[in-house]
Protein backbone atom coordinates (compact mmCIF):
# COMPACT_ATOMS: atom_id res chain seq x y z
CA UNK A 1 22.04 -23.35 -0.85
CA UNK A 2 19.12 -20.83 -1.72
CA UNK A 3 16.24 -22.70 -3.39
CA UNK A 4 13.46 -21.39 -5.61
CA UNK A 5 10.90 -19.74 -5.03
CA UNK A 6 8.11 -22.80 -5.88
CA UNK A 7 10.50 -25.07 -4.22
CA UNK A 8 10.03 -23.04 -1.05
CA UNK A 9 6.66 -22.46 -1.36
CA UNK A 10 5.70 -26.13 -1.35
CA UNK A 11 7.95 -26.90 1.63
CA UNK A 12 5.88 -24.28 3.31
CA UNK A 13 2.95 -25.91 2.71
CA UNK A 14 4.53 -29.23 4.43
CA UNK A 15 5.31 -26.96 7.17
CA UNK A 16 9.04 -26.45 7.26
CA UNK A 17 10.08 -24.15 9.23
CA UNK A 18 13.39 -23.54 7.19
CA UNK A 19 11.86 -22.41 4.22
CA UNK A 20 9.70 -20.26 6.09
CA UNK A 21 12.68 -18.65 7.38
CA UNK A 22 14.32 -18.53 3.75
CA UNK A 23 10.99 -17.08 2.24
CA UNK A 24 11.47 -14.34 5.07
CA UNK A 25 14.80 -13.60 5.08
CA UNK A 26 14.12 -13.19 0.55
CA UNK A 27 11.05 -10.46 1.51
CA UNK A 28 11.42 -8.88 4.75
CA UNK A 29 13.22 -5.37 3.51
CA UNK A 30 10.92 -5.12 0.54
CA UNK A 31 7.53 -6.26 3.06
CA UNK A 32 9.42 -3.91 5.76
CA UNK A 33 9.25 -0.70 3.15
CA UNK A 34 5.71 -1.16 2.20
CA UNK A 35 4.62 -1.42 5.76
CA UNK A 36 6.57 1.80 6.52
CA UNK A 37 4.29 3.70 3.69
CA UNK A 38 1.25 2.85 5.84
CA UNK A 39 2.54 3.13 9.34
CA UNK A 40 4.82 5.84 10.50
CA UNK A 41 6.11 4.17 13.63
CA UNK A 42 8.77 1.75 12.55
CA UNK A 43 7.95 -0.59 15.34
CA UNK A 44 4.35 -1.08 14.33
CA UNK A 45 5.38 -1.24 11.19
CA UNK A 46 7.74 -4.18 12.07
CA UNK A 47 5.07 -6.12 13.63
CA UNK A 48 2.28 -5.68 10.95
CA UNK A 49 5.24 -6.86 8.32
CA UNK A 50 5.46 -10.28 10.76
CA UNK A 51 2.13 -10.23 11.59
CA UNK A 52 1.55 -10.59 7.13
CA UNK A 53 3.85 -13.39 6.93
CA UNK A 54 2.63 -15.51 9.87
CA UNK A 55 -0.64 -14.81 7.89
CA UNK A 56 0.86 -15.46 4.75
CA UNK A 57 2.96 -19.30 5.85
CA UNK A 58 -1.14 -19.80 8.09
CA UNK A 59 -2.86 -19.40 4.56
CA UNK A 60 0.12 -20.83 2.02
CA UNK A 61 -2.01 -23.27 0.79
CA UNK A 62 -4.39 -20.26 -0.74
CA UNK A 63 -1.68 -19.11 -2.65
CA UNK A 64 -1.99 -19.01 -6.23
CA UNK A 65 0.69 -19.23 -8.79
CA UNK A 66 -1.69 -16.52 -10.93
CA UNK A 67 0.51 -13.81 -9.23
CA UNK A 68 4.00 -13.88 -7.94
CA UNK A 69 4.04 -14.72 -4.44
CA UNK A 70 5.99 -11.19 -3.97
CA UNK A 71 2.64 -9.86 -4.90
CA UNK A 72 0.51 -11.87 -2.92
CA UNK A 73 2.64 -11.40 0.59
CA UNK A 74 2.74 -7.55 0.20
CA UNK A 75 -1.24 -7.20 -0.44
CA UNK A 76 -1.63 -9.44 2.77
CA UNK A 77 1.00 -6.85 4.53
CA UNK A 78 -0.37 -3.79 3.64
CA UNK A 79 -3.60 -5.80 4.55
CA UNK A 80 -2.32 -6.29 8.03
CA UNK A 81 -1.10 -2.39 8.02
CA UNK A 82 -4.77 -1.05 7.12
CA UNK A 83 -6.04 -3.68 10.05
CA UNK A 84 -3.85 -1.21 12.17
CA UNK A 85 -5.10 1.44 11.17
CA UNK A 86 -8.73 0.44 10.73
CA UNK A 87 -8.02 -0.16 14.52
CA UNK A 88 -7.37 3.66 15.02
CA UNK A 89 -11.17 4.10 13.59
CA UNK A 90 -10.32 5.87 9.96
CA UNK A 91 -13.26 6.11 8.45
CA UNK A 92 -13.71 5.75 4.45
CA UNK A 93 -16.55 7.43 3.89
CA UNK A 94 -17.97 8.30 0.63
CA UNK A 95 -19.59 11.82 1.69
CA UNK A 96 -20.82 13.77 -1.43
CA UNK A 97 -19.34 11.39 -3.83
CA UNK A 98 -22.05 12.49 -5.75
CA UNK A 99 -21.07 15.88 -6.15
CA UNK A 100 -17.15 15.39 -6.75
CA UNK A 101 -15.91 15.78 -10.55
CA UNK A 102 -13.36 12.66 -10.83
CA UNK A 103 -10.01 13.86 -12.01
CA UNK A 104 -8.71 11.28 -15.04
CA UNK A 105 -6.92 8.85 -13.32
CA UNK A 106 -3.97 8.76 -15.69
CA UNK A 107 -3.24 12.25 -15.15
CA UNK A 108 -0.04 12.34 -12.92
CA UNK A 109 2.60 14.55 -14.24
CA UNK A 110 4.44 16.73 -11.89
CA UNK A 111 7.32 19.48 -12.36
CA UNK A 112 10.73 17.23 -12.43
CA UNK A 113 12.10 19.57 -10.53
CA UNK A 114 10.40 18.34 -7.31
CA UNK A 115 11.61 15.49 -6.27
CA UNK A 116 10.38 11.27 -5.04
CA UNK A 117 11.49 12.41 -1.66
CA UNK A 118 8.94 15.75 -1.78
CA UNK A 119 6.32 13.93 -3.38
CA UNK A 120 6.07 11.07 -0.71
CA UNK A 121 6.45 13.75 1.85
CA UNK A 122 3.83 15.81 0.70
CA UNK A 123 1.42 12.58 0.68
CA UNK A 124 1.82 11.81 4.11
CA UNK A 125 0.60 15.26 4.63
CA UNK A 126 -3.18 13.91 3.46
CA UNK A 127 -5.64 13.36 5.43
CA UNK A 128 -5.59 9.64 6.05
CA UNK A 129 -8.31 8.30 3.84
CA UNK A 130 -7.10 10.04 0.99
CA UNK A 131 -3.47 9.22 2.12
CA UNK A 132 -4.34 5.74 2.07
CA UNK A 133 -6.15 5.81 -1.55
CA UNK A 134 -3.49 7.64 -3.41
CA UNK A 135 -0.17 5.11 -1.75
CA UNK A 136 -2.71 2.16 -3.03
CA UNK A 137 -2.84 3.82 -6.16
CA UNK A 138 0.47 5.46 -7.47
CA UNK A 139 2.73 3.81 -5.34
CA UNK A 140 1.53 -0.05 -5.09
CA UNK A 141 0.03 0.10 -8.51
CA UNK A 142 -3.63 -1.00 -7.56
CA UNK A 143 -6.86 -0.08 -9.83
CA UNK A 144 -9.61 1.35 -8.33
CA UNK A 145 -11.71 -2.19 -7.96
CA UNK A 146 -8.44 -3.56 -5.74
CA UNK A 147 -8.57 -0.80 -3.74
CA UNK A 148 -12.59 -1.18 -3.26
CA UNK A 149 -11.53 -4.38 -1.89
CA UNK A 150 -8.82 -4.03 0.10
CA UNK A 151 -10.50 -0.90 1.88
CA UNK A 152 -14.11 -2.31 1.76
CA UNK A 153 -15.08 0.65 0.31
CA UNK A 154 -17.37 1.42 -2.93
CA UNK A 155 -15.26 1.84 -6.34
CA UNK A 156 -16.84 5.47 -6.61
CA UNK A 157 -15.77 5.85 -2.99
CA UNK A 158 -12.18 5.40 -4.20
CA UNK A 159 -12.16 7.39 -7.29
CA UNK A 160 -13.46 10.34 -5.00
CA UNK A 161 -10.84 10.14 -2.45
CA UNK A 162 -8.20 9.65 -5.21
CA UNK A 163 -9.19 12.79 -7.13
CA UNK A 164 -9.45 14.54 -3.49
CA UNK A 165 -5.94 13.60 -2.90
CA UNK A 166 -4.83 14.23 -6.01
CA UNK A 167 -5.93 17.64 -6.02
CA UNK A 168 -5.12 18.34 -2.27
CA UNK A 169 -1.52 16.48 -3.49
CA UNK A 170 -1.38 18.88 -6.09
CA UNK A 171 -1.80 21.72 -3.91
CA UNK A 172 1.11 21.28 -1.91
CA UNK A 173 3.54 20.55 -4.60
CA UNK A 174 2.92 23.85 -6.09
CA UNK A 175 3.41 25.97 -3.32
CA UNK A 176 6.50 23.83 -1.78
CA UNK A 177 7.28 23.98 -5.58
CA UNK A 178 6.74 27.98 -5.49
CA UNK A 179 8.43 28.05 -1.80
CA UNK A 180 11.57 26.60 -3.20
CA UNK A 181 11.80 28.07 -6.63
CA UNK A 182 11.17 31.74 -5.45
């Protein structure tokens, strides 16, 4: 018999390993997907995603009922995923923020003929800091002070890179829009 969620969550806090295993077996394809945004290779992708929820069952007792605990395990696992990559020295910078127009951040129509598929490919075709901004952004839904957070960057810092990424984003759409159209 499945449980609820709450239910769970307080027999993690007691330690039981069978609602641990419940809580996994409920998020570990979603947790699994948003690792794979941030890590290419499936297998480190795999163990940042278990690396999240050991962190997530270490810390239950931090969790707070504010946000769904959905929420709360995937910021911890794309946590552990930018600990990986943090690990392969990307840099977020904020080099001539100063001099960068910011883009409005609600601007993000594209042509419906390109596709989900072409847009995700075309962002993993950033350069990683900017990569890393705009999946925090469009596809995980954070605002720019979340992503300050999570990347220990400035706020400006991540409106820069997001308008760089945007516009770099932009870029390739149109001419893989313009490759396939003509």
């Amino acid at each position: 018999m499945q449980l609820d969620i709450e239910t769970l969550i307080e027999a993690c806090k007691k330690g039981n390993q069978i609602a641990q295993m419940q809580i996994y077996d409920s998020y570990c394809k979603a947790m699994f997907t948003v690792a794979c945004r941030y890590l290419i290779d499936e297998e480190e992708a795999k163990d940042a995603m278990q690396e999240g929820f050991l962190k997530a069952f270490i810390n239950i007792n931090n969790y707070k009922p504010e946000a769904t605990f959905g929420s709360w395990l995937k910021r911890i696992v794309i946590n552990q995923c930018l600990d990986v990559l943090k690990k392969r020295q990307i840099e977020f910078s904020d080099d001539a923020v100063e001099n960068i127009a910011i883009i409005d951040d609600d601007n993000w129509n594209f042509d419906s003929a390109i596709t989900k598929a072409e847009i995700i490919e075309a962002i993993e075709k950033l350069n990683d800091k900017h990569k890393m901004v705009v999946k925090l952004y469009l596809i995980e839904g954070y605002d720019h002070k979340e992503i300050s957070e999570i990347l220990n960057i400035p706020v400006k810092t991540s409106r820069t890179h997001l308008s760089r990424g945007k516009s770099k984003l932009r870029d390739l759409l149109k001419s893989k829009y313009y490759e396939t159209r003509y």
